[in-house]
C-alpha atoms as a PDB file:
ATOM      1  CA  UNK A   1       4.727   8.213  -1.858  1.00  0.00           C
ATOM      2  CA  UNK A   2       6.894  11.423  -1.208  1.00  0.00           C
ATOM      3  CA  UNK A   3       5.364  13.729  -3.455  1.00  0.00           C
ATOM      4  CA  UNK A   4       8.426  13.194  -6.290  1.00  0.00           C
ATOM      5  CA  UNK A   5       9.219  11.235  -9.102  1.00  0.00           C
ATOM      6  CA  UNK A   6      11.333   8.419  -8.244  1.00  0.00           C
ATOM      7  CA  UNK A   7      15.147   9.328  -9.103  1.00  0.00           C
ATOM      8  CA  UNK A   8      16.716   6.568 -11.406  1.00  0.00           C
ATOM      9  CA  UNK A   9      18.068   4.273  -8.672  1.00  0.00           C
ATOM     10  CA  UNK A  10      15.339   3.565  -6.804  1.00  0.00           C
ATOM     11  CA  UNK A  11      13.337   2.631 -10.103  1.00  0.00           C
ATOM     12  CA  UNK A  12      16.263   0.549 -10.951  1.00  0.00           C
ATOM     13  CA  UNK A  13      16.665  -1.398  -7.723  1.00  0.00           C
ATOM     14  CA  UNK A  14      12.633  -1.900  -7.168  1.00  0.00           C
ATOM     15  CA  UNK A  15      12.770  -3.359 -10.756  1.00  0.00           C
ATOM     16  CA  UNK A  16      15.958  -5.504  -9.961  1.00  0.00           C
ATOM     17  CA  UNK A  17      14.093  -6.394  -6.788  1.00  0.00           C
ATOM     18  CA  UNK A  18      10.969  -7.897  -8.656  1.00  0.00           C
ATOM     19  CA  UNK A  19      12.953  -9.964 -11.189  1.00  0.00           C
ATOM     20  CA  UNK A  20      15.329 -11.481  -7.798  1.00  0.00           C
ATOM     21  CA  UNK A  21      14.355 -15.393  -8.156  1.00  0.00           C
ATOM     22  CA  UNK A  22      11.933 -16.468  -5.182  1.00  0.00           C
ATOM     23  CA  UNK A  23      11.252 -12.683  -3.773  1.00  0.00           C
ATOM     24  CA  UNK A  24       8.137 -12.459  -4.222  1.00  0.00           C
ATOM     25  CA  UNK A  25       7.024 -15.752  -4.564  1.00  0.00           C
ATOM     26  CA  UNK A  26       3.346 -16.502  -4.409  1.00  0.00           C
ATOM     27  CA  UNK A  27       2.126 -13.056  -3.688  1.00  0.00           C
ATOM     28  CA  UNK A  28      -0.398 -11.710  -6.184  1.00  0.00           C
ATOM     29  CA  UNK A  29      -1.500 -15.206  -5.904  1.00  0.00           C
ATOM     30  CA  UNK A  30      -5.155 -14.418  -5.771  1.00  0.00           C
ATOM     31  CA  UNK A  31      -7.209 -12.149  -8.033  1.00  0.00           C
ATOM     32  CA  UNK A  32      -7.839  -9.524  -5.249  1.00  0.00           C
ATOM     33  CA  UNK A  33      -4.205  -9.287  -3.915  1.00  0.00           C
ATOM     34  CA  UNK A  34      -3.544  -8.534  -7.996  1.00  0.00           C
ATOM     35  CA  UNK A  35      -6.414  -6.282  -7.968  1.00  0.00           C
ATOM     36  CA  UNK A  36      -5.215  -4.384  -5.139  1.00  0.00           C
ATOM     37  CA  UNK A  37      -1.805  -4.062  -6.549  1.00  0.00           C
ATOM     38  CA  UNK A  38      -3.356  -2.634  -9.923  1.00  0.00           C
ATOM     39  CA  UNK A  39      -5.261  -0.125  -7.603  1.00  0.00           C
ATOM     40  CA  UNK A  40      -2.345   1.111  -5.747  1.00  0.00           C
ATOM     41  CA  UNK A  41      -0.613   1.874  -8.777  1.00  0.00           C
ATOM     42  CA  UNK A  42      -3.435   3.720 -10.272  1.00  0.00           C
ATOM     43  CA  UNK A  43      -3.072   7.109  -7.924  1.00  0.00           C
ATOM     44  CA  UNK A  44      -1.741   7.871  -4.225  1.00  0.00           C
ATOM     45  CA  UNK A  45      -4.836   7.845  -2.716  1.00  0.00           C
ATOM     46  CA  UNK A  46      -5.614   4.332  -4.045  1.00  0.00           C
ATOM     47  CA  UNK A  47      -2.393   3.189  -2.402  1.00  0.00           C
ATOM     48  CA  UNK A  48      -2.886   4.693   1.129  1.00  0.00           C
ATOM     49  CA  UNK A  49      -6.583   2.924   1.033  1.00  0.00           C
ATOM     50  CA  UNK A  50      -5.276  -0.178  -0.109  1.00  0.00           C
ATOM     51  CA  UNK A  51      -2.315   0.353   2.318  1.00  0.00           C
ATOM     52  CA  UNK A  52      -4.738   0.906   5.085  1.00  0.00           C
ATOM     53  CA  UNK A  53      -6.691  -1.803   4.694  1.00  0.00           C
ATOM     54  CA  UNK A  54      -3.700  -4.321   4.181  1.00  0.00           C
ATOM     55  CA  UNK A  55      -2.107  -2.962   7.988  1.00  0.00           C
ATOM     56  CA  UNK A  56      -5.699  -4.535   9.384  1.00  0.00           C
ATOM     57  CA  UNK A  57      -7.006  -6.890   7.632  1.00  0.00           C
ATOM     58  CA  UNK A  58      -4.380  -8.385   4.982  1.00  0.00           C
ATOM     59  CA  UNK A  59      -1.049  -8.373   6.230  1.00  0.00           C
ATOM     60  CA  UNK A  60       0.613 -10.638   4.274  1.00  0.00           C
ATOM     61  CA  UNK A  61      -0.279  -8.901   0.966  1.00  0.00           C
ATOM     62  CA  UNK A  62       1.894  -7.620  -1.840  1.00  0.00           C
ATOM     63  CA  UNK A  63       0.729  -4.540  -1.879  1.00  0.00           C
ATOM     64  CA  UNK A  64       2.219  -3.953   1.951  1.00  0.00           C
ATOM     65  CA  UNK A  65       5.203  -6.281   0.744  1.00  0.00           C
ATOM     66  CA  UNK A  66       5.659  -3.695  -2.251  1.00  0.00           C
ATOM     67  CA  UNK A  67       5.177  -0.335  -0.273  1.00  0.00           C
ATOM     68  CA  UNK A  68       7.751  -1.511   2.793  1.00  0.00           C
ATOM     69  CA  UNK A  69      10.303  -2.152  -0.054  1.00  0.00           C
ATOM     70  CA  UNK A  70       9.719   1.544  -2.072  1.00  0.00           C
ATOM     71  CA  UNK A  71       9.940   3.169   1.806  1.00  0.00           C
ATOM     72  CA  UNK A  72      13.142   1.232   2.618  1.00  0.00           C
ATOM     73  CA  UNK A  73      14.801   2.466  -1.360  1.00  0.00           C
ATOM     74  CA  UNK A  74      13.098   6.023  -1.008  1.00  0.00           C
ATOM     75  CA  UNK A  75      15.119   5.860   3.047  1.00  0.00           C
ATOM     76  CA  UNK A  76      18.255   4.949   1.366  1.00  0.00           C
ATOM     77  CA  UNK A  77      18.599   7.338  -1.516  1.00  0.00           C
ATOM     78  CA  UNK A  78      18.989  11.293  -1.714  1.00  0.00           C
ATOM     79  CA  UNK A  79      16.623  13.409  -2.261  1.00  0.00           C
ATOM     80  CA  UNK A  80      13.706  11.732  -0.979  1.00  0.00           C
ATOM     81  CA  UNK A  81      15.558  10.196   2.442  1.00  0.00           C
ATOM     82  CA  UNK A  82      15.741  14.594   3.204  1.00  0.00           C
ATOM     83  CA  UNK A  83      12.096  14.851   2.759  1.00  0.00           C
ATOM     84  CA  UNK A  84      11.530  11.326   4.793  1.00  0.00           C
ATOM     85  CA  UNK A  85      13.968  12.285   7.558  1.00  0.00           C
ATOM     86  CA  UNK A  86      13.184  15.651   8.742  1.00  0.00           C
ATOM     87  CA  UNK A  87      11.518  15.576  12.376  1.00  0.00           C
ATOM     88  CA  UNK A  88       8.229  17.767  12.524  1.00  0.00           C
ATOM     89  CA  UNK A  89       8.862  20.908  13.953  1.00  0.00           C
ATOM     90  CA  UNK A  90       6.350  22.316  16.267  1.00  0.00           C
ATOM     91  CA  UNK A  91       5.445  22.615  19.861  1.00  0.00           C
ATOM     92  CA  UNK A  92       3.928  19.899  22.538  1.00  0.00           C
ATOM     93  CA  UNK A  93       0.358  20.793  22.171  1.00  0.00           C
ATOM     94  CA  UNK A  94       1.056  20.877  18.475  1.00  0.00           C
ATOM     95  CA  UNK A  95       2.442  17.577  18.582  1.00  0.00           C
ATOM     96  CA  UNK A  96      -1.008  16.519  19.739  1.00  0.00           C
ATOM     97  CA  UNK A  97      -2.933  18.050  17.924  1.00  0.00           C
ATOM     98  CA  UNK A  98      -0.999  16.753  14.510  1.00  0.00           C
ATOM     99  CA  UNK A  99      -1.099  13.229  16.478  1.00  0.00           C
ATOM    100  CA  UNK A 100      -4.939  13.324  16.856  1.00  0.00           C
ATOM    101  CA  UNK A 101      -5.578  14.847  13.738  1.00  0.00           C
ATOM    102  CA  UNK A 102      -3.332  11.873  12.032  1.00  0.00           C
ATOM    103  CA  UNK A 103      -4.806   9.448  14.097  1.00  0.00           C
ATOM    104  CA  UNK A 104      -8.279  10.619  12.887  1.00  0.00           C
ATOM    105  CA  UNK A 105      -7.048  10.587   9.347  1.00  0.00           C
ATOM    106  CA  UNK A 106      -6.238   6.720   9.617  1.00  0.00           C
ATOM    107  CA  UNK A 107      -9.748   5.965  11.642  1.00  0.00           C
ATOM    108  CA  UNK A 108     -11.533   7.099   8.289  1.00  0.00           C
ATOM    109  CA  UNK A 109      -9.339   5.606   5.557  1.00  0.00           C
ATOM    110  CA  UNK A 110      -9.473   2.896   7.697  1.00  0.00           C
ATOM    111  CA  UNK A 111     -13.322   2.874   6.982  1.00  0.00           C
ATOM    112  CA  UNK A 112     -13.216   3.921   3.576  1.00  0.00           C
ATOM    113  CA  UNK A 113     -10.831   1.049   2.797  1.00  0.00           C
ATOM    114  CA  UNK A 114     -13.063  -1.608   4.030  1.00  0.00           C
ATOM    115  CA  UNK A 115     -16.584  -0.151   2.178  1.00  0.00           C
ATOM    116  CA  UNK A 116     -14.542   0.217  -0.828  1.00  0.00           C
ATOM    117  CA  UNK A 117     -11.780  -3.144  -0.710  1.00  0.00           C
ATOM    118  CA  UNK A 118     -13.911  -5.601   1.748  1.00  0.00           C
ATOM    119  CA  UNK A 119     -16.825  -6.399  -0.975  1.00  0.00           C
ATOM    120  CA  UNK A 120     -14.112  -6.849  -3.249  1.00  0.00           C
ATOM    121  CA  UNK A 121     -12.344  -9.481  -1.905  1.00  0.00           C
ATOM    122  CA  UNK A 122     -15.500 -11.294  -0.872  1.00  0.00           C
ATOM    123  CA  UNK A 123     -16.619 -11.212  -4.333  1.00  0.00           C
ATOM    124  CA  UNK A 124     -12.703 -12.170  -6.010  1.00  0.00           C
ATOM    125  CA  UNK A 125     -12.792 -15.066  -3.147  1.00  0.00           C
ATOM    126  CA  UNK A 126     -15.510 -17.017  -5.219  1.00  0.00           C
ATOM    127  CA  UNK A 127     -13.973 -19.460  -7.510  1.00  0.00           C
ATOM    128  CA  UNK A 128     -14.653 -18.665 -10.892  1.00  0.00           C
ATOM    129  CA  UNK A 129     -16.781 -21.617 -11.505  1.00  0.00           C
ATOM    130  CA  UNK A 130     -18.246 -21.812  -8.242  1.00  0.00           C
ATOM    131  CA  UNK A 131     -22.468 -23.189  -8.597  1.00  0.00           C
ATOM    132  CA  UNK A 132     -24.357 -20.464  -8.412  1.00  0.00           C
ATOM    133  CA  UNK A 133     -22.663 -17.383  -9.884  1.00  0.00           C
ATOM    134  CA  UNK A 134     -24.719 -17.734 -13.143  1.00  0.00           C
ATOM    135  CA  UNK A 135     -21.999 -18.894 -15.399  1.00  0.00           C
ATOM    136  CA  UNK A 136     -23.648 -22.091 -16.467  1.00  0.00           C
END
């Protein structure tokens, strides 16, 4: 998320997070939410396009649930709350141009994430022995 390998605390309290009775109750409840969790995990890029996608058109999914609680550990804990904190440096039109360039980053993942997660969870939506799918 940062760039670094997680330092030993925030591994420890993400795991003693997950194993917290109730927490995460029924998320990864449906195959794509578990899917998109599996992605995520896979490689950084994965995660910011299943990120993306979650922020618009799954909110309630554990892959946002999962990525809020690694920001608020990584906020809490040195070094990575030094690489989180420090304010971009760089003049008013450069502020806009980082702020356009950002927003125009998000505007394609935004696309890319629903070609690439959309079909997905259409086709994980289908029971598994719905009529039809050729399973008989």
């Amino acid at each position: 998320m940062i760039g670094q390998a997680p330092i030993d605390y925030v591994v420890e309290k993400y795991c003693e997070y997950h194993r917290m009775p109730g927490v995460f109750a029924g998320l990864n409840s449906d195959r794509f939410d578990r899917l998109a969790v599996r992605l995520s995990a896979r490689a950084p890029l994965l995660a910011r396009l299943a990120d993306t996608y979650a922020s618009r058109f799954y909110k309630r999914s554990a892959v946002r649930k999962k990525l809020v609680l690694l920001l608020a550990l990584l906020e809490c804990s040195p070094p990575a709350f030094h690489v989180l904190d420090i304010p971009d440096a760089c003049s008013r039109p450069g502020m806009y141009v980082r702020l356009g360039f950002r927003a125009c980053l998000y505007g394609v993942m935004l696309i890319l994430s629903w070609i690439l997660f959309t079909p997905l969870r259409l086709f994980l939506s289908v029971p598994r022995d719905a009529p039809g799918r050729g399973d008989q």
